[in-house]
N, C-alpha and C. Protein backbone atom coordinates (compact mmCIF):
# COMPACT_ATOMS: atom_id res chain seq x y z
N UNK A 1 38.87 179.74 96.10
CA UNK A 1 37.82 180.68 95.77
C UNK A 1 37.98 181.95 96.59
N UNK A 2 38.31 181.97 98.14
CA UNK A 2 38.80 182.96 98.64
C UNK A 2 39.48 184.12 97.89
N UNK A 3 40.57 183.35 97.43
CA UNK A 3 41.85 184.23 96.68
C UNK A 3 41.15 185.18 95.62
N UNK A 4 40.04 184.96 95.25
CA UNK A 4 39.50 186.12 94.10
C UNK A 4 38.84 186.79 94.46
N UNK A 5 38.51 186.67 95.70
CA UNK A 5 37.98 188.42 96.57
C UNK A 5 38.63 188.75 97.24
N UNK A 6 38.66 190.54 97.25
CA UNK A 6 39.34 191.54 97.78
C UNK A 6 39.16 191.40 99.47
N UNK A 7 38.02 190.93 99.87
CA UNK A 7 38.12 190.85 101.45
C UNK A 7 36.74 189.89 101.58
N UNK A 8 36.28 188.97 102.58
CA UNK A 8 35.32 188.62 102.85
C UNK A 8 35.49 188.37 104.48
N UNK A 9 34.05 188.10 104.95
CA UNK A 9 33.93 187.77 106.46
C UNK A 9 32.99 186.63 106.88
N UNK A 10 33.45 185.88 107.32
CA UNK A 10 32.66 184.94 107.94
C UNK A 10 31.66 185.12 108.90
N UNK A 11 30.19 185.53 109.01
CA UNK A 11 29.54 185.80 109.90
C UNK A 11 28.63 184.75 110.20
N UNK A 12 28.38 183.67 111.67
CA UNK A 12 27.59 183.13 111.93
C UNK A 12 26.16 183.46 112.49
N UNK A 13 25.00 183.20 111.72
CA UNK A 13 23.47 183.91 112.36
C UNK A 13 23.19 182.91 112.92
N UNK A 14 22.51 183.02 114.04
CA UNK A 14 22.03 182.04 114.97
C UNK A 14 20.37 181.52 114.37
N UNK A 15 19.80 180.17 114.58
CA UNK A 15 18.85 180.12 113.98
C UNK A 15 17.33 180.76 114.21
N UNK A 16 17.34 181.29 115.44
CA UNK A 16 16.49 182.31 115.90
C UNK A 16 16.34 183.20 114.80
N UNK A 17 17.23 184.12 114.68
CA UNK A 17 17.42 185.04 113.92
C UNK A 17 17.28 184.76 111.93
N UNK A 18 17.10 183.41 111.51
CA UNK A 18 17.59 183.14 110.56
C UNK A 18 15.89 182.42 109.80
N UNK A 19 15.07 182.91 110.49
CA UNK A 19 13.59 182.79 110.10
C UNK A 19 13.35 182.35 108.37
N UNK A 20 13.81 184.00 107.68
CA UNK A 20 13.13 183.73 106.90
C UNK A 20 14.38 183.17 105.61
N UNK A 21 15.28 182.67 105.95
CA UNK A 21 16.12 181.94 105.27
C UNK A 21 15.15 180.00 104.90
N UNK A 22 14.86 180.00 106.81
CA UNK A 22 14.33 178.40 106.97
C UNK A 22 12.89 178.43 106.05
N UNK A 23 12.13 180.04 106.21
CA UNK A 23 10.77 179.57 105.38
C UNK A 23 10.87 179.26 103.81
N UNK A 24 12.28 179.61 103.09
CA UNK A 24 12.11 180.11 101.60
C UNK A 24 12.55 178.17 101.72
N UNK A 25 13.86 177.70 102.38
CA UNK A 25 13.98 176.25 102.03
C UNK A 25 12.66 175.44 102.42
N UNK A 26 12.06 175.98 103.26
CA UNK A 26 10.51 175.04 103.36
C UNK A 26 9.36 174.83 102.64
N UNK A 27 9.52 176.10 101.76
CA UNK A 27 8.76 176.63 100.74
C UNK A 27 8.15 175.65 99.72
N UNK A 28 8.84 174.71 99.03
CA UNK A 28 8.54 173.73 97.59
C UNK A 28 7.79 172.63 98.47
N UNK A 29 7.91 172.11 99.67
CA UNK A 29 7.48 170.65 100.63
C UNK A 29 6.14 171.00 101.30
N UNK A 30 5.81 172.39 101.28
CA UNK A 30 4.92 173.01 102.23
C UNK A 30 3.79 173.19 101.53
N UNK A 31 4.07 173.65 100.00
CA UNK A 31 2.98 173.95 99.02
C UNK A 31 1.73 172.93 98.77
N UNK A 32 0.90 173.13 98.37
CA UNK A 32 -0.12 172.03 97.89
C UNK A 32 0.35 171.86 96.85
N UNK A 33 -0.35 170.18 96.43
CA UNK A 33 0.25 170.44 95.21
C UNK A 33 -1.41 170.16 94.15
N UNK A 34 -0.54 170.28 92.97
CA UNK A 34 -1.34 170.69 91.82
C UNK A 34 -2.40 169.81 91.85
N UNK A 35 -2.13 168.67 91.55
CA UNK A 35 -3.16 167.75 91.15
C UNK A 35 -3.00 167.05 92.14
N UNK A 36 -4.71 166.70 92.86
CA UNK A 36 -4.99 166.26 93.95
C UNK A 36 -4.86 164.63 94.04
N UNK A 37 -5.59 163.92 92.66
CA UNK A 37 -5.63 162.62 92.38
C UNK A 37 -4.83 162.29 91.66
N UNK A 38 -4.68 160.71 91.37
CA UNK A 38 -4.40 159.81 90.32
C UNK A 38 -5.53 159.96 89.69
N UNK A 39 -4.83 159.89 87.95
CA UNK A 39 -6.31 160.31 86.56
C UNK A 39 -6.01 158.60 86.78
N UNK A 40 -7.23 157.53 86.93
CA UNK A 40 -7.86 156.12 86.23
C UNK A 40 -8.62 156.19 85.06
N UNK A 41 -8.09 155.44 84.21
CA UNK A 41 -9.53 155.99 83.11
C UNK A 41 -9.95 154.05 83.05
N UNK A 42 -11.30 153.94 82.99
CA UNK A 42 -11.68 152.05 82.78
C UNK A 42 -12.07 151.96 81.08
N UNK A 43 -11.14 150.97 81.33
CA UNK A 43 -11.34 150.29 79.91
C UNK A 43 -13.29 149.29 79.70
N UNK A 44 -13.66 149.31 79.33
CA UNK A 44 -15.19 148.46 78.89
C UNK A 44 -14.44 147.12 78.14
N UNK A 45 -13.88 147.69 77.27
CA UNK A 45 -13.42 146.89 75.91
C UNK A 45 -11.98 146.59 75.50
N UNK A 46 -11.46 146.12 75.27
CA UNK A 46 -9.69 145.55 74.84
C UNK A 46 -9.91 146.89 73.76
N UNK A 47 -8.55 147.26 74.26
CA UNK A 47 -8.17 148.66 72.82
C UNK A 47 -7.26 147.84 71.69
N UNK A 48 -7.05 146.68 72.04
CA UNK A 48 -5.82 145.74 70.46
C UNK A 48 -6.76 144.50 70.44
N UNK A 49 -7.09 144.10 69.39
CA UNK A 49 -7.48 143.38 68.78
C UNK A 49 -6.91 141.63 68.75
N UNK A 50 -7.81 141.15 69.21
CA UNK A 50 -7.59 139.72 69.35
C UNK A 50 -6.57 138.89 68.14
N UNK A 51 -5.17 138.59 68.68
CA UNK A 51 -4.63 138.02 67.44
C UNK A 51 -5.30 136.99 66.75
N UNK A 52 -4.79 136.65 65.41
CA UNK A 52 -5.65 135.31 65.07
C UNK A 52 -4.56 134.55 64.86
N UNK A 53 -3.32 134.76 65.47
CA UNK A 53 -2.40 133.63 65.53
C UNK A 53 -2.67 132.85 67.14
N UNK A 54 -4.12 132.56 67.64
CA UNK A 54 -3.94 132.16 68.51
C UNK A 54 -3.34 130.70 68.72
N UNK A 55 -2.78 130.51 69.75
CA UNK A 55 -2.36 128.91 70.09
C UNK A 55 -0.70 129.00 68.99
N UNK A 56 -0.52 129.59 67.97
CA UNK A 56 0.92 129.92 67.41
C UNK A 56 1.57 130.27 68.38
N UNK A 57 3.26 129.75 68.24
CA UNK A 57 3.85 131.18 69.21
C UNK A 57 4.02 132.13 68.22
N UNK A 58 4.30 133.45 68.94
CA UNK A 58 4.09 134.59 68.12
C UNK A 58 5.51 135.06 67.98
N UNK A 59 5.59 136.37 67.28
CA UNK A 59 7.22 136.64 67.03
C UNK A 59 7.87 137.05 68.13
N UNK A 60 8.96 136.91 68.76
CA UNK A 60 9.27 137.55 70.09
C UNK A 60 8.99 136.19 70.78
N UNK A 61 8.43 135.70 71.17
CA UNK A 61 8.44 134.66 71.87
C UNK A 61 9.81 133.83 72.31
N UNK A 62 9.81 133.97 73.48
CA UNK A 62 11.36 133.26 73.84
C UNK A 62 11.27 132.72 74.17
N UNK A 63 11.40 131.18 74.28
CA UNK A 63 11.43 129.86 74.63
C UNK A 63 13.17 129.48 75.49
N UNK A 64 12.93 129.51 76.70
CA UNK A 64 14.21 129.80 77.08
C UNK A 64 14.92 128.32 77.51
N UNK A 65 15.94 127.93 77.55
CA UNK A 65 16.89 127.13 77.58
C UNK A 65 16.87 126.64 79.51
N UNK A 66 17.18 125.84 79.66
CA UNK A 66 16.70 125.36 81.34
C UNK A 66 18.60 125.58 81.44
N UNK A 67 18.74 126.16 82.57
CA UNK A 67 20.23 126.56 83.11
C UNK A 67 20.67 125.40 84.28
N UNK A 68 21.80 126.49 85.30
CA UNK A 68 21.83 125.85 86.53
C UNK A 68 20.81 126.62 87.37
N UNK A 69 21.00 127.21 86.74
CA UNK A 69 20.09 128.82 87.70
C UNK A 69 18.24 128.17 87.46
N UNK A 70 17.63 127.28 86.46
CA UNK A 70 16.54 127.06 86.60
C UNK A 70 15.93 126.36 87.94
N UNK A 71 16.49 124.99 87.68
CA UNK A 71 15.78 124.37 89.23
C UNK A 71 15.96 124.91 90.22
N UNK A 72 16.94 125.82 91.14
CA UNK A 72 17.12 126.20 91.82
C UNK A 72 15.88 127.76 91.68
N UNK A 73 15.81 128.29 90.43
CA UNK A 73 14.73 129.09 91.25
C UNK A 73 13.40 128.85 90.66
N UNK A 74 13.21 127.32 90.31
CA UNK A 74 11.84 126.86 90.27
C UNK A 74 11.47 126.08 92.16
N UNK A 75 12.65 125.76 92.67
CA UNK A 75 12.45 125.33 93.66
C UNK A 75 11.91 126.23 94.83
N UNK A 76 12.64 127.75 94.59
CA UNK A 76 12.56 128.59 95.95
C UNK A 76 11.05 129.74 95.27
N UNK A 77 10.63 129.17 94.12
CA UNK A 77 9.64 130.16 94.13
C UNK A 77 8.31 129.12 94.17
N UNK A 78 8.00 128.00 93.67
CA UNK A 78 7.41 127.32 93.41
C UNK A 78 7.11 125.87 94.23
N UNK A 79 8.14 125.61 94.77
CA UNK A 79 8.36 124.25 95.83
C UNK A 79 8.81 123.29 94.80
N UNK A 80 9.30 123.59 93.21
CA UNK A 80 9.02 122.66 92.43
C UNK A 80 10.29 121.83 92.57
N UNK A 81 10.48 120.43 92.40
CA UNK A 81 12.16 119.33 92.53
C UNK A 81 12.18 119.01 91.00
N UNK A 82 13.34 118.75 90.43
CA UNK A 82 13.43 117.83 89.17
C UNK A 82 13.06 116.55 89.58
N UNK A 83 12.34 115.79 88.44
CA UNK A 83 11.77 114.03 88.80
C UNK A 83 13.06 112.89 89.59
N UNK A 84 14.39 113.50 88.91
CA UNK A 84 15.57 112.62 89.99
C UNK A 84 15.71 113.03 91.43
N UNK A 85 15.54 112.05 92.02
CA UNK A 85 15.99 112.18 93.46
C UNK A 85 16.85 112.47 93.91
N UNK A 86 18.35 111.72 93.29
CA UNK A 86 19.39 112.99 93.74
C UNK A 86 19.51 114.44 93.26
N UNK A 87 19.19 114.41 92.13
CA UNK A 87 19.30 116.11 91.82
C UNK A 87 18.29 116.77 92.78
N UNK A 88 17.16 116.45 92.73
CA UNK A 88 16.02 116.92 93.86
C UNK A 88 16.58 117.18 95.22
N UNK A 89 17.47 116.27 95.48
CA UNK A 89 18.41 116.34 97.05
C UNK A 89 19.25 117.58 97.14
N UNK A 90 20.30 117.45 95.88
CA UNK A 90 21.03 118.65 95.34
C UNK A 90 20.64 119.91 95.34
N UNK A 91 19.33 120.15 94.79
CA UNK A 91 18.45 121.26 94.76
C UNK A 91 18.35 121.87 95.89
N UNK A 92 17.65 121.21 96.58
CA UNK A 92 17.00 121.40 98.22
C UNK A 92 17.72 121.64 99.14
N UNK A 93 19.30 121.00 98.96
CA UNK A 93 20.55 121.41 100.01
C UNK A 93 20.77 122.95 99.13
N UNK A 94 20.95 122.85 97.81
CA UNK A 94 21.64 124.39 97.56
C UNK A 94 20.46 125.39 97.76
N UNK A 95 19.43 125.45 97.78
CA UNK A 95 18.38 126.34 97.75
C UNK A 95 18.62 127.31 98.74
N UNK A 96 18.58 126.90 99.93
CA UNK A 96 18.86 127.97 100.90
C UNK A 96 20.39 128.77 100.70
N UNK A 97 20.80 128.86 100.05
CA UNK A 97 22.26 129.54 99.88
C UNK A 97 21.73 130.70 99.05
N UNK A 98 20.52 130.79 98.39
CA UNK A 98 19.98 131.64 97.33
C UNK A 98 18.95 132.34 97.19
N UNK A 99 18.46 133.75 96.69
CA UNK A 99 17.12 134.22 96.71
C UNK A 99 16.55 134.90 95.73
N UNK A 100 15.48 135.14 95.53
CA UNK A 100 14.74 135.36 94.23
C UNK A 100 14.13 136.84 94.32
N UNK A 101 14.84 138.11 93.85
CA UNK A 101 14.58 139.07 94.16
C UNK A 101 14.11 139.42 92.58
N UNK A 102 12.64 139.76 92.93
CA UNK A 102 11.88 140.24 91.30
C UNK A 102 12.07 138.70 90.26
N UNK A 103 12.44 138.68 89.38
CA UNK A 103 12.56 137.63 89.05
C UNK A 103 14.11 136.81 88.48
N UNK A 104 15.04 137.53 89.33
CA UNK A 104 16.42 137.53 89.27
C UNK A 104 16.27 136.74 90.28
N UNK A 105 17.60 135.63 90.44
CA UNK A 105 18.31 134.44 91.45
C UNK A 105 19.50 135.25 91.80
N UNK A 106 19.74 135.57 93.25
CA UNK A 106 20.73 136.07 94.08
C UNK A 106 21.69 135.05 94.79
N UNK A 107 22.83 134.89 94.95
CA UNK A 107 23.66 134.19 96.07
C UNK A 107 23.76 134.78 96.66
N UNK A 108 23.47 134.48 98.44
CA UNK A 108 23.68 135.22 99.09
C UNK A 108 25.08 134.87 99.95
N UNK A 109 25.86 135.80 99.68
CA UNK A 109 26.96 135.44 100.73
C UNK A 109 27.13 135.72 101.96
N UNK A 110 28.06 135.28 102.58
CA UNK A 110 27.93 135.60 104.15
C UNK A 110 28.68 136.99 104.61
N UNK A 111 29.46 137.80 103.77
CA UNK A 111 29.53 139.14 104.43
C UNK A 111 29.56 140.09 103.09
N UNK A 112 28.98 139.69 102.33
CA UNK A 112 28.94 140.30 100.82
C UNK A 112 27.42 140.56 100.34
N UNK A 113 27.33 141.43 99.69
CA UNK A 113 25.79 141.74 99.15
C UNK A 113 25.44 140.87 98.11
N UNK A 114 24.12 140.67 97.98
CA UNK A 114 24.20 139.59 96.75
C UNK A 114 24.25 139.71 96.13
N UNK A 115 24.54 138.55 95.06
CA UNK A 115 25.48 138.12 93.77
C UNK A 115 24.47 137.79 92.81
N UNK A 116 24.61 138.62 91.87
CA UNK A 116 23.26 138.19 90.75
C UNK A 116 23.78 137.19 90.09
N UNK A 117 22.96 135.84 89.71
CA UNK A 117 23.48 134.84 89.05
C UNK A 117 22.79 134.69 87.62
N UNK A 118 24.10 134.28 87.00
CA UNK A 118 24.49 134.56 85.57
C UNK A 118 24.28 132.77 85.15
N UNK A 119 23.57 132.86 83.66
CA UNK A 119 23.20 131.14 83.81
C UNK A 119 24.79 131.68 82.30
N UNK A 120 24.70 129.95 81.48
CA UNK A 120 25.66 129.87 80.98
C UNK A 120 25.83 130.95 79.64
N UNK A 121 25.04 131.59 79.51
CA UNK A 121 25.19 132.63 78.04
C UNK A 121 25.80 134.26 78.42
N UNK A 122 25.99 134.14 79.94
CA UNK A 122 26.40 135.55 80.10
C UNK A 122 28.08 135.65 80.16
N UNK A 123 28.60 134.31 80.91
CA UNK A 123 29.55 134.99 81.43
C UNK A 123 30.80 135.30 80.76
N UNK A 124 30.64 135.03 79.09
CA UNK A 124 31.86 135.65 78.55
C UNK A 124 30.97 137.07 78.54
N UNK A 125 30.19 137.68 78.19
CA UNK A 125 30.15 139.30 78.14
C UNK A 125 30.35 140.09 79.57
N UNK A 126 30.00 139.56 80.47
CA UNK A 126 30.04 140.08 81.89
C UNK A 126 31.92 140.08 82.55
N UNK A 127 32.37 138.71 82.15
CA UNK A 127 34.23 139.23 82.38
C UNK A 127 34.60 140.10 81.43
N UNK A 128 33.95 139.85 80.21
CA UNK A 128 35.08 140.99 79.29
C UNK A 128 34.24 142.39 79.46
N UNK A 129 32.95 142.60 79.53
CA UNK A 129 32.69 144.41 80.45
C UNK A 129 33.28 144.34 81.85
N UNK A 130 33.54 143.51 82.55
CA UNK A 130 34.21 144.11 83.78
C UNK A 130 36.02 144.11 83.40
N UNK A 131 36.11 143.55 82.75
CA UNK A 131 37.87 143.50 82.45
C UNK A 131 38.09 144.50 81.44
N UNK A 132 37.61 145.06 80.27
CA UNK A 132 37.54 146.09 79.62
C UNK A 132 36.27 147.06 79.28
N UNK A 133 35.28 147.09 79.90
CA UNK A 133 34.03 147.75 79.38
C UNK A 133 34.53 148.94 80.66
N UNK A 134 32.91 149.18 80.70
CA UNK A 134 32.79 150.62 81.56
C UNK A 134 33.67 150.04 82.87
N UNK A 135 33.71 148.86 83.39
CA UNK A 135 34.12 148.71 84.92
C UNK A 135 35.57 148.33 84.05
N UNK A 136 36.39 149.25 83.42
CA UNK A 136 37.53 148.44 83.49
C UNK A 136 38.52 148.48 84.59
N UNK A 137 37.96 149.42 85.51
CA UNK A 137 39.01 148.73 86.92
C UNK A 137 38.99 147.91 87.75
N UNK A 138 37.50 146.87 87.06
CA UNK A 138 38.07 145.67 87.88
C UNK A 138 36.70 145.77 89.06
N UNK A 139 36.29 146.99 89.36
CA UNK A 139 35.78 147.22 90.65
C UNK A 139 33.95 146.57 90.57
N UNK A 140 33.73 146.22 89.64
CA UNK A 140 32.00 145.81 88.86
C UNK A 140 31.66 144.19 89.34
N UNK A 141 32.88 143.41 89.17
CA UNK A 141 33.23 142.26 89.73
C UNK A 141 32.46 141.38 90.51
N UNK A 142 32.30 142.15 91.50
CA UNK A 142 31.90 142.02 92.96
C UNK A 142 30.53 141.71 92.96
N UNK A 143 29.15 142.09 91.53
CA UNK A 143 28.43 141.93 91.59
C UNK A 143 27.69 140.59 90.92
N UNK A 144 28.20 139.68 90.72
CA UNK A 144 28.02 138.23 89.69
C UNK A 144 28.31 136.78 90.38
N UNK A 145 27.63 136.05 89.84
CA UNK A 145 28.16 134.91 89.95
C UNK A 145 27.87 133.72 90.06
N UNK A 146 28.55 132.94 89.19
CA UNK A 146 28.43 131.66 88.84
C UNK A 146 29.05 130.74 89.23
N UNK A 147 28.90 129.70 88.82
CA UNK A 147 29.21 128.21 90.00
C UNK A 147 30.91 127.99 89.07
N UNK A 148 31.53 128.46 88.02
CA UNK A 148 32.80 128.23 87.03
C UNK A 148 33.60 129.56 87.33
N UNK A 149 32.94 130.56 88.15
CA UNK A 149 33.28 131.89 87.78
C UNK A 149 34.85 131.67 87.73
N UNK A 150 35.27 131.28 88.66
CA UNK A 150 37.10 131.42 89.05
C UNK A 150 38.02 131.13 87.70
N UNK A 151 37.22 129.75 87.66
CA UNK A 151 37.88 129.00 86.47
C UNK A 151 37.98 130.24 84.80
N UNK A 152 36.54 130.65 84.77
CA UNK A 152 36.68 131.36 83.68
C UNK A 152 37.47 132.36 83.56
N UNK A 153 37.39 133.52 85.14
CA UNK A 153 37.46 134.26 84.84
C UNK A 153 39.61 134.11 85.03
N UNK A 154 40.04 132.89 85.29
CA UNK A 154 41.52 132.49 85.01
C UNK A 154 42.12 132.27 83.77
N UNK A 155 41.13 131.43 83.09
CA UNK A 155 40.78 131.43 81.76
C UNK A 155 40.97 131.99 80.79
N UNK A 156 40.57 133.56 81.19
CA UNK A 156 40.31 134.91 80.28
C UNK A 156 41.71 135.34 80.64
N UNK A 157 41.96 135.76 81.94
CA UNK A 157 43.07 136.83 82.07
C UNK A 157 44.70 135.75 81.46
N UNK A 158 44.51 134.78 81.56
CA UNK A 158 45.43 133.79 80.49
C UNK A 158 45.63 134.09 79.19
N UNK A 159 44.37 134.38 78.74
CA UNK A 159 44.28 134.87 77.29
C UNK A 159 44.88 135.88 76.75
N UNK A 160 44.61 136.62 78.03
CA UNK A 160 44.64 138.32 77.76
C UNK A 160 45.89 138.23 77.19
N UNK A 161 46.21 139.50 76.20
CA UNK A 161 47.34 139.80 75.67
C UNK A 161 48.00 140.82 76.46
N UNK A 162 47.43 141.79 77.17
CA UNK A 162 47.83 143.06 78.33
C UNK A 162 48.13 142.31 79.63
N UNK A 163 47.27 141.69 79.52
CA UNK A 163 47.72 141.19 81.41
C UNK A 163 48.57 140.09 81.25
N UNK A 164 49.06 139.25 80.26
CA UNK A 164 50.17 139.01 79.86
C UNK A 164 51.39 139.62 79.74
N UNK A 165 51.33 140.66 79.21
CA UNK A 165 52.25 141.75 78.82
C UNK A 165 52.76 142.79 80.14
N UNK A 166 51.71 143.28 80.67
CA UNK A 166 52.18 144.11 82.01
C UNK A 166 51.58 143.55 83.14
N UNK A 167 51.41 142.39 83.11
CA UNK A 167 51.29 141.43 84.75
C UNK A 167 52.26 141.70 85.44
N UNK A 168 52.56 142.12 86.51
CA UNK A 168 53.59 142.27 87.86
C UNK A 168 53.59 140.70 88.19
N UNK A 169 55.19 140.25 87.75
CA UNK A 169 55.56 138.88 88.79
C UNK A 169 56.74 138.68 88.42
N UNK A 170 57.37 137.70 89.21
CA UNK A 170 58.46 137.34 89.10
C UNK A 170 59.43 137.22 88.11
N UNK A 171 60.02 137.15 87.62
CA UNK A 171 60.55 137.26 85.92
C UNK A 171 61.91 136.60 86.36
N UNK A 172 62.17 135.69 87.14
CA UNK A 172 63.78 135.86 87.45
C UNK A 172 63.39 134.29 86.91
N UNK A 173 64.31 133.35 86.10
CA UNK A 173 63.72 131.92 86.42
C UNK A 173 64.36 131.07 87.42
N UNK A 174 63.21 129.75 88.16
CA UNK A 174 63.29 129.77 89.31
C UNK A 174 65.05 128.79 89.79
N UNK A 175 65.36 128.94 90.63
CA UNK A 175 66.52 128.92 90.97
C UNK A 175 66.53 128.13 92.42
N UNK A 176 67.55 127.26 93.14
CA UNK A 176 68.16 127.06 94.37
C UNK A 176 68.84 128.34 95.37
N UNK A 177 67.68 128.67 95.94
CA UNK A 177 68.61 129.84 97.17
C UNK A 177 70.00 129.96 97.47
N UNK A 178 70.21 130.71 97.33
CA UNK A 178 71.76 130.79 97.88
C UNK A 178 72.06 131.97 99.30
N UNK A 179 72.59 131.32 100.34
CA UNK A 179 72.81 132.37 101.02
C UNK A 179 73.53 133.08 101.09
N UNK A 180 73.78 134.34 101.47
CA UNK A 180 74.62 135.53 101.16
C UNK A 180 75.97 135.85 102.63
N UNK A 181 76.62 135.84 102.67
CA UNK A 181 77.43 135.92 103.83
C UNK A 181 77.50 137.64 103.97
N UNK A 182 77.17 138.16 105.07
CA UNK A 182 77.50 139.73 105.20
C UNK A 182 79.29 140.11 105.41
N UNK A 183 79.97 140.94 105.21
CA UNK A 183 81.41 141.13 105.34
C UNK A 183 81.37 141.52 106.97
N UNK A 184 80.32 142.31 107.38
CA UNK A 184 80.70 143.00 108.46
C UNK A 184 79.36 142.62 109.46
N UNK A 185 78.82 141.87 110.04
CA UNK A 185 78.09 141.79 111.05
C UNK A 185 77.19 142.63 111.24
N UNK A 186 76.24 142.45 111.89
CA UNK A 186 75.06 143.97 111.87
C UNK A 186 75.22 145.12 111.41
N UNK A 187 75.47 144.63 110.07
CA UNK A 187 76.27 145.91 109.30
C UNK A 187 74.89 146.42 108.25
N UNK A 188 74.13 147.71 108.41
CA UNK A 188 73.13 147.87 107.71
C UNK A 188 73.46 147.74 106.31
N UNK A 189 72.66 147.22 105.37
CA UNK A 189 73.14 147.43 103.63
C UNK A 189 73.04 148.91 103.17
């Protein structure tokens, strides 16, 4: 940017001197502002109308499927165990490995941020957006995870037709070493 002016100078003002530069950036934080309150307005009366599909489920209603991810965060939000005793045991040892932020189940790892956990309907869309979606470098990864993840996500890149195709590895087939005799002794190649 230099290069397209004919001459410029670098002059440093000391902040003494530099008053009314500091009042114009202080200017927007300093102002009052417009509206003093939050507008509440109270309802008396329901503004929607009582369905008469009561006790129906209604449309939208999602009746959701029990995961791995359920007991574990019926346990850490609720105190709740499944009726088996060993699974109840199971539960209660894995619980502390995990946490319930909003109504998402986290793994927490030991030098990693946590891992949002994915029950069984996500994790083909979540490898194939991190292997080709917006994260296709791979770098999105870092934020998931499930108790198969490795397996799947070995699974997939098996599949793949590209990472088949331009995988970096060995290509030689495998062979008995042979050692090489040098002609000349500490002789650099």
């Amino acid at each position: 940017m230099a290069s397209t002016f004919e001459s410029f100078a670098l002059i440093h003002v000391p902040r003494d001197h530099n008053e009314r530069a500091d009042l114009l950036a202080k200017l927007a934080s300093t102002q009052r502002r417009q509206q003093k309150s939050v507008i509440h307005e109270s309802l008396h009366s329901p503004t929607i109308g009582w369905p008469d599909t009561v006790g129906r489920p209604e449309v939208g209603c999602v009746n959701g499927q029990d995961s791995w991810v359920t007991p574990i965060q019926k346990y850490i939000q609720d105190s709740y165990t499944p009726g088996d005793p060993k699974e109840a045991r199971r539960v209660a040892r894995e619980a502390p490995k995990y946490v319930v932020v909003g109504q998402r189940l986290y793994w927490k790892g030991f030098a990693s941020p946590l891992l949002r956990c994915v029950d069984e309907t996500e994790p083909e869309y979540v490898i194939r957006e991190i292997h080709e979606g917006i994260c296709g470098t791979h770098i999105g990864g870092a934020g998931y995870y499930w108790p198969t993840m490795r397996n799947d996500c070995m699974n997939f890149v098996k599949k793949c037709d590209k990472c088949q195709r331009f995988a970096e590895g060995h290509k030689a087939p495998p062979e008995c070493l042979h050692s090489i005799m040098t002609p000349w002794p500490f002789h650099k190649w």
